[in-house]
Protein backbone atom coordinates (compact mmCIF):
# COMPACT_ATOMS: atom_id res chain seq x y z
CA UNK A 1 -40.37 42.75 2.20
CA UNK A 2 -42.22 40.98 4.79
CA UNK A 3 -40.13 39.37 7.51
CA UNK A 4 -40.69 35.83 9.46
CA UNK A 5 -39.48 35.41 12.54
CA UNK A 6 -36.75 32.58 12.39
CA UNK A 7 -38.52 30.49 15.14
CA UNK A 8 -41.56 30.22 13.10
CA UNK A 9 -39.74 28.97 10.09
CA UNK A 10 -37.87 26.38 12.55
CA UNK A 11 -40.98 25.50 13.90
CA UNK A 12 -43.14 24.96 10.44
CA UNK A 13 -39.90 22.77 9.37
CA UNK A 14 -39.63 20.76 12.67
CA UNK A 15 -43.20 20.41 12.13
CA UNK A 16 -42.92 19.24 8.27
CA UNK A 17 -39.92 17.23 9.02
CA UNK A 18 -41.39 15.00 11.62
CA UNK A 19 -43.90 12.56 9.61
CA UNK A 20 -40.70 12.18 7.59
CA UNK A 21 -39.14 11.10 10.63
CA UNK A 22 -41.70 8.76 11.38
CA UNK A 23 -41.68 7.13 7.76
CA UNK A 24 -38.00 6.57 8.11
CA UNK A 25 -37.87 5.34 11.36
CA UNK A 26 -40.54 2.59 10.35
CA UNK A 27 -38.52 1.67 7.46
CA UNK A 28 -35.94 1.24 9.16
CA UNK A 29 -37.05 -0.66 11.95
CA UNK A 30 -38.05 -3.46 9.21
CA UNK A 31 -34.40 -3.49 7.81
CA UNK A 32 -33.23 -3.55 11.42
CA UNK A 33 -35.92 -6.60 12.18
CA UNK A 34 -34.80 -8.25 8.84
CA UNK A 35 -30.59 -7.68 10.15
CA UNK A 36 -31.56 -9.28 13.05
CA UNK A 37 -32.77 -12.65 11.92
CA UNK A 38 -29.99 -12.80 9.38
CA UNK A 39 -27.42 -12.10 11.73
CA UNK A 40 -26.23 -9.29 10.04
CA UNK A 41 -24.31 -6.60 12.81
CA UNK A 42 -24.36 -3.28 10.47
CA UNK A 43 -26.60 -1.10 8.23
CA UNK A 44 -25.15 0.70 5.10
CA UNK A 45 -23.43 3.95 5.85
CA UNK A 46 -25.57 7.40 6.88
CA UNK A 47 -24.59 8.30 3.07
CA UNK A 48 -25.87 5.23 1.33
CA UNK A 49 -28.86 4.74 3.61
CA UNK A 50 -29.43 8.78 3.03
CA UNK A 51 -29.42 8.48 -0.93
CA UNK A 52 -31.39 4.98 -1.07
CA UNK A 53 -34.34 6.79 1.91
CA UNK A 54 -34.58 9.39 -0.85
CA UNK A 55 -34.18 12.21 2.20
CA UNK A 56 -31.23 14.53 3.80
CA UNK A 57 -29.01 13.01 6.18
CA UNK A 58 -30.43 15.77 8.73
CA UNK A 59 -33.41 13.54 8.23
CA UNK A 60 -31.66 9.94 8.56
CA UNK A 61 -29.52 11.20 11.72
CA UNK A 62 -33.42 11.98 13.84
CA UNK A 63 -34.79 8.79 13.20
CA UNK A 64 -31.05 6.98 13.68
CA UNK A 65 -30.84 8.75 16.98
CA UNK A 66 -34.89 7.84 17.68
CA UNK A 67 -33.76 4.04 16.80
CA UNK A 68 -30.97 4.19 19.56
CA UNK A 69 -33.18 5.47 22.23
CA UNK A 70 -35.20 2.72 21.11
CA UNK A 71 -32.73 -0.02 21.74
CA UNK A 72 -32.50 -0.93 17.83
CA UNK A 73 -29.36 0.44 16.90
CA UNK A 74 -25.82 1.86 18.60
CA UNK A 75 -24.54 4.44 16.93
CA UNK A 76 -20.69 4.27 17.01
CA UNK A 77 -18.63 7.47 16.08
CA UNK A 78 -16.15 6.60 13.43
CA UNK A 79 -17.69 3.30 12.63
CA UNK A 80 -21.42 3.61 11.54
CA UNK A 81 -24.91 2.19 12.81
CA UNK A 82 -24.71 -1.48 14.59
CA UNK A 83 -28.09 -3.45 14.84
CA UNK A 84 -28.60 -4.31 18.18
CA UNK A 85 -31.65 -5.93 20.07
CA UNK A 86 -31.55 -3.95 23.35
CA UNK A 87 -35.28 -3.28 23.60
CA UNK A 88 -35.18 -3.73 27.34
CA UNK A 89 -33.67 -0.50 27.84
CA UNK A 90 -35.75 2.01 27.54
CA UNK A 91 -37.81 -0.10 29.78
CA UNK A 92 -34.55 -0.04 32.27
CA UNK A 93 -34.50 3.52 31.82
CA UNK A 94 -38.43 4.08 32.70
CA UNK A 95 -37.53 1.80 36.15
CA UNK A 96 -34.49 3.73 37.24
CA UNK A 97 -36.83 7.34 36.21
CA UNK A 98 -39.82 6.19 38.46
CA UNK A 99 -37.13 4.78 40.91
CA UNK A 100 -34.64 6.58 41.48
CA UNK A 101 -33.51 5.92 45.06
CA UNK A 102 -31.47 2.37 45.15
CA UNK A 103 -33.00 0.99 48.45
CA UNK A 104 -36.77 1.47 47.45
CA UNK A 105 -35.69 0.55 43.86
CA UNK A 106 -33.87 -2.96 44.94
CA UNK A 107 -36.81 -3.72 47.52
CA UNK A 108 -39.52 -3.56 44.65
CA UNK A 109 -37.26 -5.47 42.36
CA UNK A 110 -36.96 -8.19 45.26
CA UNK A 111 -40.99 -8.01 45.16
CA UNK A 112 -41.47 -8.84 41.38
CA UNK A 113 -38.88 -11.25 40.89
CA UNK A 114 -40.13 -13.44 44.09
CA UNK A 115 -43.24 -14.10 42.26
CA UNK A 116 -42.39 -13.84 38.49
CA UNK A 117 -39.16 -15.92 38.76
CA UNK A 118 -40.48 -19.16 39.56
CA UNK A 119 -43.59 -18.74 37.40
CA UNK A 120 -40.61 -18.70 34.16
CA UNK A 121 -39.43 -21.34 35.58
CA UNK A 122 -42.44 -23.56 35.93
CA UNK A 123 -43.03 -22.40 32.22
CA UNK A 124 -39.44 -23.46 31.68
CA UNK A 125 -40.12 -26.44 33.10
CA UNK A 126 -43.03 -27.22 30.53
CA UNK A 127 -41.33 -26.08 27.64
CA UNK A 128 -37.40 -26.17 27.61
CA UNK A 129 -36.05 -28.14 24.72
CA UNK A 130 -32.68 -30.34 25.19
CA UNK A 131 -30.50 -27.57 24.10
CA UNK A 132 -32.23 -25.40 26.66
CA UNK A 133 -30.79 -27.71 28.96
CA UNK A 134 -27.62 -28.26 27.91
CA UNK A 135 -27.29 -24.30 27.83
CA UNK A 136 -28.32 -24.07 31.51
CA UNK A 137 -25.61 -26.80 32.79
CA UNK A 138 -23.07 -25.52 30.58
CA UNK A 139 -23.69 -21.92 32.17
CA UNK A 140 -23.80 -23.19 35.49
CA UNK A 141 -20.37 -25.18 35.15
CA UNK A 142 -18.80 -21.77 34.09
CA UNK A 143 -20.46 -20.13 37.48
CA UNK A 144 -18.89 -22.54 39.39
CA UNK A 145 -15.26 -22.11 38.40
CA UNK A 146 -15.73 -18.21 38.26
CA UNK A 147 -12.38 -16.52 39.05
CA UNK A 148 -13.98 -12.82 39.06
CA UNK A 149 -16.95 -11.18 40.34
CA UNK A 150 -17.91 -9.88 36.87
CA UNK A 151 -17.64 -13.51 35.96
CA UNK A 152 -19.67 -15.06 37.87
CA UNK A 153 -22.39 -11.72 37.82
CA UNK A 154 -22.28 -12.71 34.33
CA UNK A 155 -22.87 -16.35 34.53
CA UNK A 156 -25.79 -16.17 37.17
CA UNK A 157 -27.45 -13.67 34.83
CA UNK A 158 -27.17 -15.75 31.82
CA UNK A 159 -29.08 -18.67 33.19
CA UNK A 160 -31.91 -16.69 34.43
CA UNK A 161 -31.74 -15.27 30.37
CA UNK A 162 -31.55 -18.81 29.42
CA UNK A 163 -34.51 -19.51 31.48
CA UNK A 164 -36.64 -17.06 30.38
CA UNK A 165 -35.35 -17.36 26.81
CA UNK A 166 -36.83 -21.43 27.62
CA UNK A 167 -40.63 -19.90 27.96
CA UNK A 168 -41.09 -18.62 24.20
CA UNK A 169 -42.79 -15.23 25.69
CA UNK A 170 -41.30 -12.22 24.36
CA UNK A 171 -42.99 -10.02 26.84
CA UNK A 172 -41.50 -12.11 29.57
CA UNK A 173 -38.26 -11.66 28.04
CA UNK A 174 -37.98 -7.84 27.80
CA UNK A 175 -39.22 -7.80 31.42
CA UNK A 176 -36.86 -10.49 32.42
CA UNK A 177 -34.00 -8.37 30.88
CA UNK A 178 -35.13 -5.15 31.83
CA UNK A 179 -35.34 -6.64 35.79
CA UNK A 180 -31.48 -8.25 35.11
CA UNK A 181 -30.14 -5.16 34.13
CA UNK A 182 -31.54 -3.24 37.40
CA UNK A 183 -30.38 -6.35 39.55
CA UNK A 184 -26.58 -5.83 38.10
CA UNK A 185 -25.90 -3.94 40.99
CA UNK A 186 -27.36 -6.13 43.47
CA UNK A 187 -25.57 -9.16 42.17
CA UNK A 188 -22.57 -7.38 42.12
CA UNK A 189 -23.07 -6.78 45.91
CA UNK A 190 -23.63 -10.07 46.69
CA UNK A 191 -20.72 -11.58 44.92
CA UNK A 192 -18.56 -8.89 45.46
CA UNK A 193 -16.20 -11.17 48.07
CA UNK A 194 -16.55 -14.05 45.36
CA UNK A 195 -16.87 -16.45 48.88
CA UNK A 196 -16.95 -20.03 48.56
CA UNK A 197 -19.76 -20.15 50.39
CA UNK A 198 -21.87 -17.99 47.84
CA UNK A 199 -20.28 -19.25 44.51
CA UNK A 200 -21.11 -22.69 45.77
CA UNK A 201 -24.65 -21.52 47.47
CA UNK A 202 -25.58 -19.89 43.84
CA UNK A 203 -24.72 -23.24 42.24
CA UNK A 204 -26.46 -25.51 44.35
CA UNK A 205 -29.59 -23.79 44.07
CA UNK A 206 -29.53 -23.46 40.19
CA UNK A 207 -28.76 -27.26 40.11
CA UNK A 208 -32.27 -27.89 41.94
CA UNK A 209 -33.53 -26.01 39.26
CA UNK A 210 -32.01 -27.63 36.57
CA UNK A 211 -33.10 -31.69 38.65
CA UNK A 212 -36.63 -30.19 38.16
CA UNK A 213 -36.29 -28.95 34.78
CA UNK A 214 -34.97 -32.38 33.77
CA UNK A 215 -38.14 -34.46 35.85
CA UNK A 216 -40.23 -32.10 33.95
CA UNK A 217 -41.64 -31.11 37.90
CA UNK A 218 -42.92 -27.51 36.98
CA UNK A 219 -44.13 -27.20 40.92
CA UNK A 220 -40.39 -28.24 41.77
CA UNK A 221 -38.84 -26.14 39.33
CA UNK A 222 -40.69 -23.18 40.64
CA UNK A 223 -40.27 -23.54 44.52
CA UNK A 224 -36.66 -24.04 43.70
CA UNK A 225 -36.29 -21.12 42.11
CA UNK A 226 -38.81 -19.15 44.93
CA UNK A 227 -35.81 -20.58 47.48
CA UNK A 228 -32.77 -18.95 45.19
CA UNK A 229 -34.75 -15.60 45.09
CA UNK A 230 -35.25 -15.76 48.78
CA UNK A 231 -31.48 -16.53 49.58
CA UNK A 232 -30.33 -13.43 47.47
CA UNK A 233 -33.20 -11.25 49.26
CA UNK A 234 -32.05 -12.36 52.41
CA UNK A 235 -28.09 -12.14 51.81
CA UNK A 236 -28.85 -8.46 50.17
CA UNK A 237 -30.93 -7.45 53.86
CA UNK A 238 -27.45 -8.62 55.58
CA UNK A 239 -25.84 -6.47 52.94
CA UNK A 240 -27.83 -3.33 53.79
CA UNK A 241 -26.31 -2.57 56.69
CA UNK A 242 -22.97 -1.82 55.65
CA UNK A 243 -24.30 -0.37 52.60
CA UNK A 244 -23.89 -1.31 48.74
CA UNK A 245 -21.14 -0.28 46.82
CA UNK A 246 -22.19 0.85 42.96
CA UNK A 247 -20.57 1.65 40.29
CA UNK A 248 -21.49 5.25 38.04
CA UNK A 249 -22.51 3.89 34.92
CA UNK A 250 -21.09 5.10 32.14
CA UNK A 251 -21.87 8.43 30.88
CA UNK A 252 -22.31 8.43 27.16
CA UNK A 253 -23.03 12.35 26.78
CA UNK A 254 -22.20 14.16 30.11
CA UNK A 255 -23.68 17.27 29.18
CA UNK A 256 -27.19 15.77 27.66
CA UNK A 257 -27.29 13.28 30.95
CA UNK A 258 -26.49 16.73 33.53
CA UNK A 259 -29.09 18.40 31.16
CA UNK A 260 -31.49 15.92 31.68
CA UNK A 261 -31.20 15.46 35.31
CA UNK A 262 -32.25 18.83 35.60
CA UNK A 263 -34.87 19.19 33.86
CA UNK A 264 -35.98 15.73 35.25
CA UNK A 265 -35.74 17.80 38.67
CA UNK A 266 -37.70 20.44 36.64
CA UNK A 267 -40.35 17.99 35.83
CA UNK A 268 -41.27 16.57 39.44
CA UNK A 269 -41.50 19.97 40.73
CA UNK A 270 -44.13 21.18 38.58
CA UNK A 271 -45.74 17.79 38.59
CA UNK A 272 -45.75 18.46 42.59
CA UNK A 273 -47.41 21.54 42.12
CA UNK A 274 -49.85 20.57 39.56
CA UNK A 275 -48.38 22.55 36.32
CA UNK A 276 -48.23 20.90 33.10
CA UNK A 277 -45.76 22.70 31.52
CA UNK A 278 -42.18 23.78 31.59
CA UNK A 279 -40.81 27.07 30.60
CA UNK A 280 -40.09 27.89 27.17
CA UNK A 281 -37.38 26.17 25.06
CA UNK A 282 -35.37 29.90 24.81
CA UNK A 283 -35.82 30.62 29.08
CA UNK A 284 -34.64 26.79 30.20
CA UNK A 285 -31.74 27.13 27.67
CA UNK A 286 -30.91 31.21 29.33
CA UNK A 287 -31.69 29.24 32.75
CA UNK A 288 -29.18 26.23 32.51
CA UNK A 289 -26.58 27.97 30.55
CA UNK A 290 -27.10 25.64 27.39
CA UNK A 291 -27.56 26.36 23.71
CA UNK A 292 -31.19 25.53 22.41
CA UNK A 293 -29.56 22.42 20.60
CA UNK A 294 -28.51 21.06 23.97
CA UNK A 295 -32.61 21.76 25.42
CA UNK A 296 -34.34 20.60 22.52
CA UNK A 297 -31.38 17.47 22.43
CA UNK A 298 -32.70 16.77 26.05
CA UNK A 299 -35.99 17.11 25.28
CA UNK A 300 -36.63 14.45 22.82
CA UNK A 301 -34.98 11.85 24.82
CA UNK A 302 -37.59 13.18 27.64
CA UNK A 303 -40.48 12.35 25.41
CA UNK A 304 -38.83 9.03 24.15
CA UNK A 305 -38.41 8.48 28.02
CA UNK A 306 -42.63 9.13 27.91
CA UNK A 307 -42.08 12.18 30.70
CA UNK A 308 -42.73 14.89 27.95
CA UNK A 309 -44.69 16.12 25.37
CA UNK A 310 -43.19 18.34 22.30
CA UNK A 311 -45.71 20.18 20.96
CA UNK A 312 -44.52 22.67 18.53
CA UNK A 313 -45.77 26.35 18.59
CA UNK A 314 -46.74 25.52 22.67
CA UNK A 315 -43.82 24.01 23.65
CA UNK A 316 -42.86 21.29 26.00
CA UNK A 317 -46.13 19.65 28.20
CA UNK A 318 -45.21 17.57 31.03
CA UNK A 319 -46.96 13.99 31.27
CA UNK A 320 -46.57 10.27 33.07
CA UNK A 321 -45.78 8.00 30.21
CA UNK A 322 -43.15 6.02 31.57
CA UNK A 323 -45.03 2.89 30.39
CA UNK A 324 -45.12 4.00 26.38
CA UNK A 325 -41.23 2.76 25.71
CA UNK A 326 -42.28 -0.80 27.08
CA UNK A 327 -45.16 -1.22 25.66
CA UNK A 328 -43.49 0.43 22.26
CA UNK A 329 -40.51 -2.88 22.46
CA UNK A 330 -42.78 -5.25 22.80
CA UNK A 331 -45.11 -3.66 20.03
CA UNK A 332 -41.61 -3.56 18.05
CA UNK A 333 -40.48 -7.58 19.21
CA UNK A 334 -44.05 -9.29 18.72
CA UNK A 335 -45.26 -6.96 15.43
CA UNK A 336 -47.88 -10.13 14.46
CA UNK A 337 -51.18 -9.22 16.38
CA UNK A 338 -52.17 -12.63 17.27
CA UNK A 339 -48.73 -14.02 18.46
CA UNK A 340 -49.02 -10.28 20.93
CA UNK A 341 -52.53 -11.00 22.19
CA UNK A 342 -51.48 -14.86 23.31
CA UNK A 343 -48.52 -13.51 24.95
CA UNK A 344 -50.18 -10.75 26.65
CA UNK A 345 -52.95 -12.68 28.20
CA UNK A 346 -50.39 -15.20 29.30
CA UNK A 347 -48.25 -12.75 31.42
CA UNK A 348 -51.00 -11.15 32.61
CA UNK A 349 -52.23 -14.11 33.84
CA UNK A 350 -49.21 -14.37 35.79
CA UNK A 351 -49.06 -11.12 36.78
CA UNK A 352 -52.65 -9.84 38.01
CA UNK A 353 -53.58 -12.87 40.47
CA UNK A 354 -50.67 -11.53 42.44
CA UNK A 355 -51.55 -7.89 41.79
CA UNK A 356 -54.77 -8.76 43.42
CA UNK A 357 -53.59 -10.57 46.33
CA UNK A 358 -51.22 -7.60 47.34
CA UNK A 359 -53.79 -5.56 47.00
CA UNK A 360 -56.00 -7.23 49.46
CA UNK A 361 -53.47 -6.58 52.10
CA UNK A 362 -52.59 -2.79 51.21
CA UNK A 363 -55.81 -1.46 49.91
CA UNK A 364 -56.93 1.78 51.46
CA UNK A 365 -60.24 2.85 52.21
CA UNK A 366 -60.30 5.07 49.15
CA UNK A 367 -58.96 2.65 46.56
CA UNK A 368 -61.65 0.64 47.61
CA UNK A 369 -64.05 3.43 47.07
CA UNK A 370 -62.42 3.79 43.55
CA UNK A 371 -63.04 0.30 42.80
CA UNK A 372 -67.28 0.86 43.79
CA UNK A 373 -67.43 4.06 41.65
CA UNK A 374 -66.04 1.91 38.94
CA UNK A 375 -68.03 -1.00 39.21
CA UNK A 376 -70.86 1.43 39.06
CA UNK A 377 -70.07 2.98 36.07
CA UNK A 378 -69.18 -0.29 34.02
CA UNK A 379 -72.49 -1.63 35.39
CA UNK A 380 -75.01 1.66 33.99
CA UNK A 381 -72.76 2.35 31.04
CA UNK A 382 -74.03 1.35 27.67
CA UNK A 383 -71.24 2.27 25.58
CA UNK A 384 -68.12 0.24 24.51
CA UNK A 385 -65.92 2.79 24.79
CA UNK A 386 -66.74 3.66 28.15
CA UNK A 387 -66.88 0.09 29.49
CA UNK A 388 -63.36 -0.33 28.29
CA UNK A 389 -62.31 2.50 29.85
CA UNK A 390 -64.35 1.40 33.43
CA UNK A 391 -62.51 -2.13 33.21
CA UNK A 392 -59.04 -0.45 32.73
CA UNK A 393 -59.27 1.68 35.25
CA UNK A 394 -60.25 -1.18 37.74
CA UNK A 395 -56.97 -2.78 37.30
CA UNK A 396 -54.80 0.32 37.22
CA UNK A 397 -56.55 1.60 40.54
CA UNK A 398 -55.91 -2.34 41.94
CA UNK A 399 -52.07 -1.65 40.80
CA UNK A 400 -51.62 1.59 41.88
CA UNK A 401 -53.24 0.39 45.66
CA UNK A 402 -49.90 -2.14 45.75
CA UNK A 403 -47.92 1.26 45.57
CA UNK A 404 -45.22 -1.23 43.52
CA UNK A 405 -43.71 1.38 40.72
CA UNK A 406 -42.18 -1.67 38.72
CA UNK A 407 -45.31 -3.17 38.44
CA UNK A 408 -47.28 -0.88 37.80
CA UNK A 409 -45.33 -0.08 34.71
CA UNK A 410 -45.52 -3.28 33.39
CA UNK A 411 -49.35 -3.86 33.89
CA UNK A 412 -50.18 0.03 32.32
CA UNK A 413 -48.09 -1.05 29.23
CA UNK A 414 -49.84 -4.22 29.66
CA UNK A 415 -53.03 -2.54 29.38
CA UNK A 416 -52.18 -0.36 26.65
CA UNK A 417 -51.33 -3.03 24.24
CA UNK A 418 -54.56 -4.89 25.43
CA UNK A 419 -57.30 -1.60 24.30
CA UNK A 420 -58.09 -3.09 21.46
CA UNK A 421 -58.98 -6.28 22.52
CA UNK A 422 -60.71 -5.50 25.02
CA UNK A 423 -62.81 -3.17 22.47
CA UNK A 424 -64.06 -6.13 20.05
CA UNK A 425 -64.41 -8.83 23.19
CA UNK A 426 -66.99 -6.03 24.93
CA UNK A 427 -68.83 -5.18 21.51
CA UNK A 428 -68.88 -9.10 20.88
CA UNK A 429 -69.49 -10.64 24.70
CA UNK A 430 -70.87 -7.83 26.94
CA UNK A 431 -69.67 -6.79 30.18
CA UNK A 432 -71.78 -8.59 32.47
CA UNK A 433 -69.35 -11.59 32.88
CA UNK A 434 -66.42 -9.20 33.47
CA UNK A 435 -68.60 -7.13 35.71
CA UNK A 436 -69.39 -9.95 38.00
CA UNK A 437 -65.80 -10.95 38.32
CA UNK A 438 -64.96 -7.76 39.31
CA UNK A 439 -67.65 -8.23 42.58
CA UNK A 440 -65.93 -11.18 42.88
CA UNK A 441 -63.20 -9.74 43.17
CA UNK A 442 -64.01 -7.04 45.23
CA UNK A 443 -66.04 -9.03 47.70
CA UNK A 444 -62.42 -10.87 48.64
CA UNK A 445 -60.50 -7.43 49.04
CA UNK A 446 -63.04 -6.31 51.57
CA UNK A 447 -62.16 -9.36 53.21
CA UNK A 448 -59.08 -8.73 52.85
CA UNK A 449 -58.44 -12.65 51.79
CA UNK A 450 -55.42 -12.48 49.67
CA UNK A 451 -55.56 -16.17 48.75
CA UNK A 452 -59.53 -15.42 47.63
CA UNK A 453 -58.34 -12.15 45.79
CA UNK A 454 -55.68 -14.14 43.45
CA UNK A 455 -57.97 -16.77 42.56
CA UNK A 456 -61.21 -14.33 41.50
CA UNK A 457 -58.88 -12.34 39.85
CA UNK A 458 -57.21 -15.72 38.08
CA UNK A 459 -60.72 -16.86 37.07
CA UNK A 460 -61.38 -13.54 35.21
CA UNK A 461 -58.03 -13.30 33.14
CA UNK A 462 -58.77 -16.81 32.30
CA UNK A 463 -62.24 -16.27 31.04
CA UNK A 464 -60.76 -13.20 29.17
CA UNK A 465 -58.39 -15.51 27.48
CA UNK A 466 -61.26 -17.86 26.40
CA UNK A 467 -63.15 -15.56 24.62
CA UNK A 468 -59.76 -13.96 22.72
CA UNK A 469 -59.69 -17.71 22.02
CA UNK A 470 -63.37 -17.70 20.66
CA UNK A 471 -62.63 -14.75 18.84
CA UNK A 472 -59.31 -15.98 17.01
CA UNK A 473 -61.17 -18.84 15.95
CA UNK A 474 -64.66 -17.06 14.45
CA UNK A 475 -61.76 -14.74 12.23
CA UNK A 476 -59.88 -18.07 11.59
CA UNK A 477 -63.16 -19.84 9.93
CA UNK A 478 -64.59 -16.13 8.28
């Protein structure tokens, strides 16, 4: 008799199993999207969800666990599978990967939020209803009689939730979260002492926001809120020097997490040297002292992370993905195609003037020489597909040239989500406009004229949004 080695057979099953995976993971997510809106908290047991699937429960725990990394579900020993809406955290998780070191992690954070912040809350401002409100002063009254730090951390995040929450954008939200959840330590820092002076300083500042809110003064609402994000910058600089004190958070699966931190190790050492893969499944688990459950455990949360590849029968391929869980939650949170598009064009709008504008004061000579070689090609090409792929990389090299990690995450997810619309507006419009707008552009970063940068770049998102516009309305009337 003819024998096959084992690893072949697991291999040809892993490879069988996994569409299988996918299936049930997609059903799943609806019945987790359909929980949600019914406010139901639990899905039928592993048994009953195993026998109703049609498949093993082999099968149902891979795309459970999937679902978890996904922020969709918590899977609680003992208890079963709670629906949960945590889609921010894988985008946490991507954050805390490409930043790991706190200092450069909380100074990029400070970055983002000075300019998103007060751009929710001019949106806010525009579009709160009266509950909205009422939420937002009710919050506010429970940060001012705060009696613990973890109180009042959780009261000043709440009405930045509420804020955002205020807006309507979805994509706003998961960043908004995403940015909370990272600033947990820092707000813990600054109301550690739970001063007077701070409690009431916190207060005061949300109030403004609230007087503006209520005069429906969208400049006012966001220069109050640009003057609370400089006050917390400021008071975390006087922090600094003495150091901030953090908390370990709490480890879930100590062995998977030291696992992982190895291999994560692992990872940006061969990225360093330019390899794009890691040693076998059988020599990392010999290496770390691990079974292969433990390594190929560790590895699938790697590729849900978007830092590796599992390709059976070559084994594990290192790549930069980060950006895939994002733009996965908000593929996941805004599943109608239209609803996405609007959203995405309005955060980018928020988010590339200023892109542009940082760019004009931190550009180096060779971004700048990346920027020509793709002006040139978008310019000669005559293919869609190649234009798209010109016009993308313009903005990545722009975001990239900042050198902010947190941003850069956003607008590549950004950017991933927007491929296909960027296919049918080039096949329908052209590219000259778009190329144009790009000299535009360019012609204010070689001033370096931040002001000049913002506003060519705000022009072209703007005339990108009117012809998504056109579009929606030609399919409307077909």
């Amino acid at each position: 008799m003819k024998h096959v080695q084992t690893s072949s057979l697991r291999t040809n099953a892993g490879e069988q199993r996994r569409p299988l995976i996918d299936k049930v993971s997609a059903d799943l997510t609806k019945r987790i999207q359909e929980a949600l809106k019914e406010g139901v908290a639990w899905l039928p047991t592993e048994r009953e969800l195993a026998v109703e699937l049609g498949v093993s429960r082999t099968v149902l725990r891979e795309a459970t666990k999937r679902l978890e990394s996904h922020g969709l579900l918590r899977i609680e020993h003992g208890r079963g599978l709670r629906v949960v809406d945590n889609l921010h955290h894988p985008l946490t998780r991507s954050m805390y990967l490409r930043l790991p070191v706190l200092p450069e992690r909380l100074a990029q954070l400070g970055e983002v939020k000075l300019f998103l912040e007060p751009e929710i809350a001019r949106l806010a401002t525009l579009r709160h209803k009266p509950e909205d409100l009422a939420a937002l002063k009710a919050i506010n009254k429970g940060l001012t009689g705060a009696t613990t730090t973890e109180e009042a951390v959780k009261c000043d995040a709440d009405f930045h939730r509420a804020l955002v929450r205020s807006t309507g954008n979805q994509i706003l939200r998961l960043f908004s979260a995403s940015l909370d959840e990272l600033s947990r330590e820092s707000r813990t820092a600054t109301f550690g002492s739970l001063s007077t002076a701070r409690l009431h300083a916190s207060t005061s500042q949300h109030e403004k926001i609230i007087t503006a809110l209520e005069r429906g003064d969208a400049s006012g609402g966001a220069e109050a809120m640009r003057e609370h994000i400089q006050h917390v910058i400021r008071h975390l600089e006087e922090l600094a020097a003495d150091g901030l004190w953090l908390r370990k958070r709490r480890r879930r699966d100590p062995l998977l997490d030291e696992v992982s931190e190895e291999l994560l190790k692992k990872i940006q050492k061969a990225s360093a040297k330019g390899r794009h893969r890691l040693s076998s499944e059988r020599d990392l688990a010999v290496e770390l002292g691990v079974s292969r459950t433990v390594i190929r455990e560790t590895s699938k949360r790697l590729e849900s992370d978007g830092l590796l590849r599992v390709e059976h029968g070559s084994g594990l391929r290192i790549v930069d993905h980060l950006h895939h869980p994002l733009a996965r939650s908000i593929s996941l949170r805004l599943p109608d195609l239209i609803t996405l598009l609007e959203q995405l064009a309005e955060v980018r709008l928020l988010l590339e003037p200023e892109i542009a504008r940082l760019a004009a004061l931190r550009l180096k000579p060779e971004d700048f020489a990346a920027l020509k070689a793709l002006q040139k090609g978008l310019k000669e090409t005559t293919s869609t597909e190649e234009a798209v792929t010109f016009d993308t990389d313009f903005h990545l090299v722009l975001v990239r040239a900042v050198g902010n990690e947190i941003l850069r995450l956003l607008l590549e997810a950004l950017t991933d989500l927007s491929r296909e619309s960027r296919l049918t507006t080039f096949a329908r419009f052209g590219t000259a406009a778009g190329h144009l707008q790009h000299e535009k552009i360019m012609a204010s970063l070689e001033r370096r004229d931040a002001d000049g940068s913002a506003e060519a770049m705000r022009e072209h998102i703007q005339d990108l949004q009117v012809n998504l516009e056109r579009l929606r309305r030609s399919e409307l009337a077909c």
